[in-house]
Protein backbone atom coordinates (compact mmCIF):
# COMPACT_ATOMS: atom_id res chain seq x y z
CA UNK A 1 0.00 0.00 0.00
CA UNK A 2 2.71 2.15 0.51
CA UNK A 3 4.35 2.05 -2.28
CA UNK A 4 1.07 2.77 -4.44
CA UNK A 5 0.85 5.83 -2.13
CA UNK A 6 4.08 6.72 -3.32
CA UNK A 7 3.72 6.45 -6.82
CA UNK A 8 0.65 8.59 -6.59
CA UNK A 9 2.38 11.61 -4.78
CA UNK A 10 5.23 11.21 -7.30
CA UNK A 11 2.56 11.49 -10.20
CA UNK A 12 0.58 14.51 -8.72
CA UNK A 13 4.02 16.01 -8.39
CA UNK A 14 5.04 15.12 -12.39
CA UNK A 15 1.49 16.80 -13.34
CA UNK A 16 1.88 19.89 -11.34
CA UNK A 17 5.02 20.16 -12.71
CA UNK A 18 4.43 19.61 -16.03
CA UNK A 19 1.67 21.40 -15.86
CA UNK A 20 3.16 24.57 -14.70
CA UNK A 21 6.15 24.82 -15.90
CA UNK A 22 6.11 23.22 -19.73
CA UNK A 23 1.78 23.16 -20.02
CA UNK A 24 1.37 26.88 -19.12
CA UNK A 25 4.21 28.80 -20.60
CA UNK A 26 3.31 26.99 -23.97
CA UNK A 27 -0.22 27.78 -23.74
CA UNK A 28 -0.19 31.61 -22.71
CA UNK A 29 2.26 32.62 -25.37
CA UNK A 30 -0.03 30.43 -28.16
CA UNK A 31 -3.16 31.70 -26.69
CA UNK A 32 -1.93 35.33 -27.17
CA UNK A 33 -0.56 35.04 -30.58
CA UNK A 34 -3.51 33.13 -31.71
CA UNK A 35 -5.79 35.80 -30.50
CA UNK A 36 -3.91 38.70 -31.95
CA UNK A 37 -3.99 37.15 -35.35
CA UNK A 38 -7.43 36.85 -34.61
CA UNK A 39 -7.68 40.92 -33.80
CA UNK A 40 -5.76 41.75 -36.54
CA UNK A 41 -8.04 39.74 -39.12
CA UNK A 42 -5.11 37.70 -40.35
CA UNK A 43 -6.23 34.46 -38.41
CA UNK A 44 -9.99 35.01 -40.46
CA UNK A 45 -8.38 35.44 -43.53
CA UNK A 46 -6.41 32.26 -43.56
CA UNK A 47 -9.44 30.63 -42.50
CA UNK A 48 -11.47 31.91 -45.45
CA UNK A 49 -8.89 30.99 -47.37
CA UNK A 50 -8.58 27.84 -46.85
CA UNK A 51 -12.02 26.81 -45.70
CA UNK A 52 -13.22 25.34 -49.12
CA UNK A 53 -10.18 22.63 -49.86
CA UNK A 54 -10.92 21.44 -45.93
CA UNK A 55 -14.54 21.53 -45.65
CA UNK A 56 -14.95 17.89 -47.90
CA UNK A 57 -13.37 16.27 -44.80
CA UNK A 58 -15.57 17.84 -42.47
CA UNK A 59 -12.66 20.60 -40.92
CA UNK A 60 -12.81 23.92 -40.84
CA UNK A 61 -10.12 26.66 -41.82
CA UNK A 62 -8.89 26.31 -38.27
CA UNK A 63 -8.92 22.88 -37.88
CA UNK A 64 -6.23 22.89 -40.66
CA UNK A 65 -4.24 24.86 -38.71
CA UNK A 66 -4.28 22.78 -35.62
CA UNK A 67 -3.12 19.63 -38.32
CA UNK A 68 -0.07 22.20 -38.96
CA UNK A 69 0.82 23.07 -35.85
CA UNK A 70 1.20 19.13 -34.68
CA UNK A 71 2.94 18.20 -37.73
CA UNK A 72 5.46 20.80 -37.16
CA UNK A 73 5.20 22.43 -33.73
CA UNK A 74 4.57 19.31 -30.99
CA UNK A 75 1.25 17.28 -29.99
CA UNK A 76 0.66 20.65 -27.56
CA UNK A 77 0.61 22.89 -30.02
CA UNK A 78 -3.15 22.10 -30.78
CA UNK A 79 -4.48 22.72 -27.63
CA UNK A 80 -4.74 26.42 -27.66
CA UNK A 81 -6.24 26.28 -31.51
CA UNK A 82 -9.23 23.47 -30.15
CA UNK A 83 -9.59 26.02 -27.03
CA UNK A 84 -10.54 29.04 -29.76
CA UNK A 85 -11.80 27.04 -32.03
CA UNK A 86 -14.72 25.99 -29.13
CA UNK A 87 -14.36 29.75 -27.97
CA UNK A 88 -15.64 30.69 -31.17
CA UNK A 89 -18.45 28.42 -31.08
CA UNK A 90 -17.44 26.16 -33.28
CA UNK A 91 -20.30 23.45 -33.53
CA UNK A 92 -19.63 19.61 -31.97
CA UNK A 93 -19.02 17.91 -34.64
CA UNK A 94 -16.63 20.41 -36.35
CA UNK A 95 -14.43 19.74 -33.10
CA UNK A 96 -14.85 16.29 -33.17
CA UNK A 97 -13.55 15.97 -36.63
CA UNK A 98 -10.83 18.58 -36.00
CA UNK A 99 -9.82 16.50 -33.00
CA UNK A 100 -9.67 13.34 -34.59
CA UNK A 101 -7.72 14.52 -37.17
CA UNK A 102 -4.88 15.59 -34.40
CA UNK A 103 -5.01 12.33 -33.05
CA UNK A 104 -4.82 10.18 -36.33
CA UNK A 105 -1.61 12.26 -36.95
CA UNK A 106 2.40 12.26 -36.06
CA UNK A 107 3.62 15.22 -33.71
CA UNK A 108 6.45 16.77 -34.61
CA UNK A 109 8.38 16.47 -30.97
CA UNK A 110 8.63 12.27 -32.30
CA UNK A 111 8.71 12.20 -35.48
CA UNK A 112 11.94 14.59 -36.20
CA UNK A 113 14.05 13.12 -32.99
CA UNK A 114 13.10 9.80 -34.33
CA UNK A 115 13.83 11.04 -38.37
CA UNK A 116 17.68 11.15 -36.53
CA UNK A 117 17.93 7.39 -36.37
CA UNK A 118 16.30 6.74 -39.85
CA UNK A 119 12.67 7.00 -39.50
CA UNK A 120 11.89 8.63 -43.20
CA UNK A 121 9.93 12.26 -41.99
CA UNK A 122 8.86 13.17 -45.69
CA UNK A 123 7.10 9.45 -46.02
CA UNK A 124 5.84 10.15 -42.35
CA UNK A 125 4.08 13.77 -42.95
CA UNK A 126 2.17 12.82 -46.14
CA UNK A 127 1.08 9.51 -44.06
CA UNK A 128 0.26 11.15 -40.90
CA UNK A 129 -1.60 13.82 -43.52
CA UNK A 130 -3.73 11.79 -45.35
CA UNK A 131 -4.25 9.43 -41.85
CA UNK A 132 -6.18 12.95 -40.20
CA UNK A 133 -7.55 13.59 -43.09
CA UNK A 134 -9.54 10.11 -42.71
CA UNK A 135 -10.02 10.84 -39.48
CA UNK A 136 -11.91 13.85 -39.87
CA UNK A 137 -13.81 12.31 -42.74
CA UNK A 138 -15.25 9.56 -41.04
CA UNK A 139 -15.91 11.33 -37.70
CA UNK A 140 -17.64 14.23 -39.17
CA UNK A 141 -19.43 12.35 -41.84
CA UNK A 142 -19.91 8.72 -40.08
CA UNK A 143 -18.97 8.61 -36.34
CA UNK A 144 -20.21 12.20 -35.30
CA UNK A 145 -23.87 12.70 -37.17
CA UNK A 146 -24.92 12.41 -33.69
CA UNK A 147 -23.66 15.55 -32.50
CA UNK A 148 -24.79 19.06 -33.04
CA UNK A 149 -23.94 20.85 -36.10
CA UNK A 150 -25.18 24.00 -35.38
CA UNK A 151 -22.83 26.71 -33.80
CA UNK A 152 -22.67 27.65 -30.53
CA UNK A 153 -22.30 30.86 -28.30
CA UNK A 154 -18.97 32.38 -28.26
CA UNK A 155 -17.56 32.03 -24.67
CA UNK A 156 -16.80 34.41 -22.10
CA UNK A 157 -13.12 34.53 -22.96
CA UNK A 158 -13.70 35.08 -26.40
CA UNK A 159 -16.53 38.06 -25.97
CA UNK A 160 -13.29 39.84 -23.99
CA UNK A 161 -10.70 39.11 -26.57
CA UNK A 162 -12.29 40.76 -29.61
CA UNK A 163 -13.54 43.69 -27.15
CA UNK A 164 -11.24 46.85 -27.14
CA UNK A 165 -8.16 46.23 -29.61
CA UNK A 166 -5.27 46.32 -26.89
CA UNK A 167 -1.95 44.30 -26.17
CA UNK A 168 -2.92 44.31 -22.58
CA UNK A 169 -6.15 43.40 -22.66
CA UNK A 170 -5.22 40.49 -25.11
CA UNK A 171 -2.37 39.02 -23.02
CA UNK A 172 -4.73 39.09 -20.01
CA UNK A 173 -7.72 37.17 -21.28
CA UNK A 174 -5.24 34.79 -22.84
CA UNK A 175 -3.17 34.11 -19.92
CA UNK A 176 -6.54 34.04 -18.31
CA UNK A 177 -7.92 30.70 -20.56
CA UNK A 178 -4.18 29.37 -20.76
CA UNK A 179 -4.68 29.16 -16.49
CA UNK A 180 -8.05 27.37 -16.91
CA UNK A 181 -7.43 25.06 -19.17
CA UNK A 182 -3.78 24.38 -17.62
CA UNK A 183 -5.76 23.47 -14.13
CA UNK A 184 -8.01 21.27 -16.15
CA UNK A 185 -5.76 19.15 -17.63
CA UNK A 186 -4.11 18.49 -14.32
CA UNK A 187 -6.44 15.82 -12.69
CA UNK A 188 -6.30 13.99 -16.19
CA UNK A 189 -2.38 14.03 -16.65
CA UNK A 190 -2.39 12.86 -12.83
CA UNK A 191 -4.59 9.71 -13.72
CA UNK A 192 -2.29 9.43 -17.24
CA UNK A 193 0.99 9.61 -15.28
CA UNK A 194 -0.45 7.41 -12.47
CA UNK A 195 0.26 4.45 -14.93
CA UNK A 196 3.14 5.66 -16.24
CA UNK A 197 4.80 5.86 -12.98
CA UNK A 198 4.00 2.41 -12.27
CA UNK A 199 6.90 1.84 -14.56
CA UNK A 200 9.04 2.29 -12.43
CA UNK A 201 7.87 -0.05 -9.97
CA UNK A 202 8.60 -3.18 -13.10
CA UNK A 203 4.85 -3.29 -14.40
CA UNK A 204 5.39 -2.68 -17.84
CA UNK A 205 8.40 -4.95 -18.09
CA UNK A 206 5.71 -7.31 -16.54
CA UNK A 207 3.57 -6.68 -18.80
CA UNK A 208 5.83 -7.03 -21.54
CA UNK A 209 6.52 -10.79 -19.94
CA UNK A 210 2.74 -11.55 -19.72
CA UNK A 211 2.26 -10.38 -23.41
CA UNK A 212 5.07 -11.89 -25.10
CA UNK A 213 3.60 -14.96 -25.38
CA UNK A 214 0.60 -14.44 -26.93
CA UNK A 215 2.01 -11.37 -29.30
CA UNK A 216 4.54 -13.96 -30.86
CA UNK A 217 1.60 -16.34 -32.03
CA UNK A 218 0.33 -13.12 -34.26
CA UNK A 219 4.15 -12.13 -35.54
CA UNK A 220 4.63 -9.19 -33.08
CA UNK A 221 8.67 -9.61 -32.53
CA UNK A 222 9.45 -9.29 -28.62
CA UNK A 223 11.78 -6.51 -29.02
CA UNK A 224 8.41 -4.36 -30.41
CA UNK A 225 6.63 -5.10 -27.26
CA UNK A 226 8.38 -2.40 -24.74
CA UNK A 227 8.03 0.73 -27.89
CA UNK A 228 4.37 -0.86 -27.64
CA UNK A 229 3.76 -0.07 -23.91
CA UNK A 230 5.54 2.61 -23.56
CA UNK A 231 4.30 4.40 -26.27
CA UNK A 232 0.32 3.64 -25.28
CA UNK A 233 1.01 4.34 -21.09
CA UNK A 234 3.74 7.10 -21.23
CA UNK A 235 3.45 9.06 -24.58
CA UNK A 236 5.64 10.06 -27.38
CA UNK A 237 8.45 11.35 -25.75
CA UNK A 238 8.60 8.15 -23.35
CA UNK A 239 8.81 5.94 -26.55
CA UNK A 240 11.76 8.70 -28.04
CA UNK A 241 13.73 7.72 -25.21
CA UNK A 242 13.12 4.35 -25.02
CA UNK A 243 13.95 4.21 -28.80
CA UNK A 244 16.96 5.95 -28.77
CA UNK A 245 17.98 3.86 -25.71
CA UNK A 246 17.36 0.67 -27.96
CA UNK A 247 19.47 1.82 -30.94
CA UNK A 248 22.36 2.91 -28.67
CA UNK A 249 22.22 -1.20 -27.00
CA UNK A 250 22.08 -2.13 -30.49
CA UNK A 251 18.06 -3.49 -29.72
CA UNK A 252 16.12 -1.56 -32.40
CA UNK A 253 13.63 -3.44 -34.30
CA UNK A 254 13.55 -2.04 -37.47
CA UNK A 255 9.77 -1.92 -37.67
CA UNK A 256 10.03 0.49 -35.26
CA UNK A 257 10.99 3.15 -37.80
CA UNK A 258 9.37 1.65 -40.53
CA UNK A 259 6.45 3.72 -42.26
CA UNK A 260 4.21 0.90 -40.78
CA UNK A 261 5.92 1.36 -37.92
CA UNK A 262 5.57 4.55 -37.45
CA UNK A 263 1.56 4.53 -38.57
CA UNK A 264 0.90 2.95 -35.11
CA UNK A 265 3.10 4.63 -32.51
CA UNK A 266 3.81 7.76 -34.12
CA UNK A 267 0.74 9.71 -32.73
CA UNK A 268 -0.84 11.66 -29.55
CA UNK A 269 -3.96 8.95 -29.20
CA UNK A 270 -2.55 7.55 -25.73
CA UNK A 271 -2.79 8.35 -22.27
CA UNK A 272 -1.20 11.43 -21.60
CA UNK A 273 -2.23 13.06 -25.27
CA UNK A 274 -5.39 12.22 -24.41
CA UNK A 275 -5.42 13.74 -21.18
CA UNK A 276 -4.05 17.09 -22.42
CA UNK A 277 -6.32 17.10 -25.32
CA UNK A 278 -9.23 16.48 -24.34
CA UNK A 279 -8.86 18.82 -21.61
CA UNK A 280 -8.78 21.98 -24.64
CA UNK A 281 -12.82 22.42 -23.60
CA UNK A 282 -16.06 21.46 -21.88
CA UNK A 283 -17.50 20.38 -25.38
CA UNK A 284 -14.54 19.04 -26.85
CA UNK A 285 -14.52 16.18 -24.01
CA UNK A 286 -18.25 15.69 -24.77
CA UNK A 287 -17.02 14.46 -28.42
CA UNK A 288 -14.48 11.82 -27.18
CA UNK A 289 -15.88 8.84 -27.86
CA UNK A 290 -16.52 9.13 -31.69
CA UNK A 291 -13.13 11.54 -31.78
CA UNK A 292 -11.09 8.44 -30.35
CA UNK A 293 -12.97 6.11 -32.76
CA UNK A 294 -12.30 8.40 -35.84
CA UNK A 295 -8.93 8.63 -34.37
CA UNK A 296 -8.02 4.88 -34.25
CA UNK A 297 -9.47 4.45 -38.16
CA UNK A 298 -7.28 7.21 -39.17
CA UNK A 299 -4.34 5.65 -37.41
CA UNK A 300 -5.28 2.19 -38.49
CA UNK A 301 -5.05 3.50 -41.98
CA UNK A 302 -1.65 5.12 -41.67
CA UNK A 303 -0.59 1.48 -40.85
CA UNK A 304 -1.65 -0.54 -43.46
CA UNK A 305 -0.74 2.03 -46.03
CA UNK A 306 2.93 2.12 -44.37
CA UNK A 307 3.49 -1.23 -44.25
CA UNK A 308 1.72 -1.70 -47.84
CA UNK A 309 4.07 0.89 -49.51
CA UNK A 310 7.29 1.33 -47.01
């Protein structure tokens, strides 16, 4: 009992602190260049812009931007672009589909540290691409017909933002909604971290033992099985370090940073991107289960096509 009690105060500290001092940062100084593109009209013009290629797969202008900003920013970067995007009152099932496409898709902070040791990146973006762009499809389309379509009030924070034009005013109600959504994602990323701090304690190499077995009879080689868990409990960076510690033993499976490969662990759709994500909003939680669905197709395709074509 103890040393459950231990792991759990050793969690809620990792979530405070990553909370605090890598969450927040990132989110106030996204939240306040987000909304001054949106005062100056540049952020609406993109949108416009841009609007008619997405809207066959069920995204907005926005959501493309959010698709952008994990492919070359980190599985983070989205957060504050869902946040506005419900701010503005963007309907249900335009998150959902925005949401899924995130999570179908390869963030940046694993794919180019992994690129390093020979993962192809250029094969990687255009699979991750048209993986969210399934995603979306088939949870707007398919998955979400279920939820609203209509668009919603504008929230608080937003009704501030575009009030009086100022640099003040904007860096206030953005570090504002950074704060909020920073303290919501904290009971999540404690659960999340909860698990992944049971590492530590030998679960997951466990695990790996329990598994083995019955992974071998479908053709999953052992030495895939610890990327596997690590990547599903802990997240992408976990499974960066836990790759990188594998090539330097000389361990690497080389389906590990094959197209395939990277199709199904090369993506925020696991506990702790999940936690962070779907803590962007009050409605954006509400679309989880056909978002993690849409998610899962999207990624599902990313696989096959890798390991059809890689």
């Amino acid at each position: 009992m103890e040393g459950v009690v231990e792991v759990v105060l050793h969690a809620g500290r990792d979530a405070v602190d990553v909370s605090l001092y890598t969450l927040l940062p990132i989110m106030v100084v996204m939240m306040i260049l987000l909304r001054l593109l949106e005062a100056s009209g540049i952020l609406d013009r993109v949108i416009r812009l841009v609007s008619p290629l997405a809207k066959p797969f069920g995204l907005t202008g926005i959501a493309v931007l959010a698709m952008v900003q994990i492919s070359f920013v980190s599985f983070v970067a989205p957060l504050p672009t869902l946040a506005l995007m419900e701010d503005r009152g963007t309907s249900d099932r335009h998150l959902a589909a925005a949401l899924a496409a995130v999570l179908a898709m390869a963030p940046a902070n694993a794919l180019f540290p992994l690129a390093v040791l020979g993962l192809h990146s250029g094969e990687t973006l255009l699979l991750s691409a048209l993986g969210g762009l399934a995603a979306a499809s088939v949870t707007y389309w398919l998955l979400g017909r279920c939820l609203s379509n209509t668009t919603q009030e504008v929230s608080n924070f937003e009704r501030q933002a575009s009030g009086e034009f100022s640099l003040l005013n904007i860096s206030n109600v953005s570090g504002a909604e950074a704060i909020q959504i920073v303290i919501n994602i904290i009971p999540m990323l404690l659960v999340s971290l909860v698990v992944t701090a049971l590492q530590q304690v030998g679960a997951v190499h466990g695990l790996e033992s329990l598994l083995a077995p019955a992974l071998a009879r479908i053709g999953v080689e052992p030495a895939f099985i610890l990327p596997i868990l690590t990547k599903y409990l802990a997240g992408s960076t976990a499974l960066v370090g836990v790759v990188h510690d594998m090539s330097a033993r000389g361990h690497l499976v080389p389906a590990v940073l094959s197209a395939g490969g990277a199709g199904f662990l090369l993506h925020p759709l696991d506990l702790p991107g999940l936690a962070i994500l779907l803590s962007a909003g009050r409605r954006i939680r509400k679309t989880a289960i056909p978002t993690v669905v849409g998610g899962c197709i999207g990624i599902a395709l990313r696989t096959v096509l890798g390991i059809a074509f890689g």
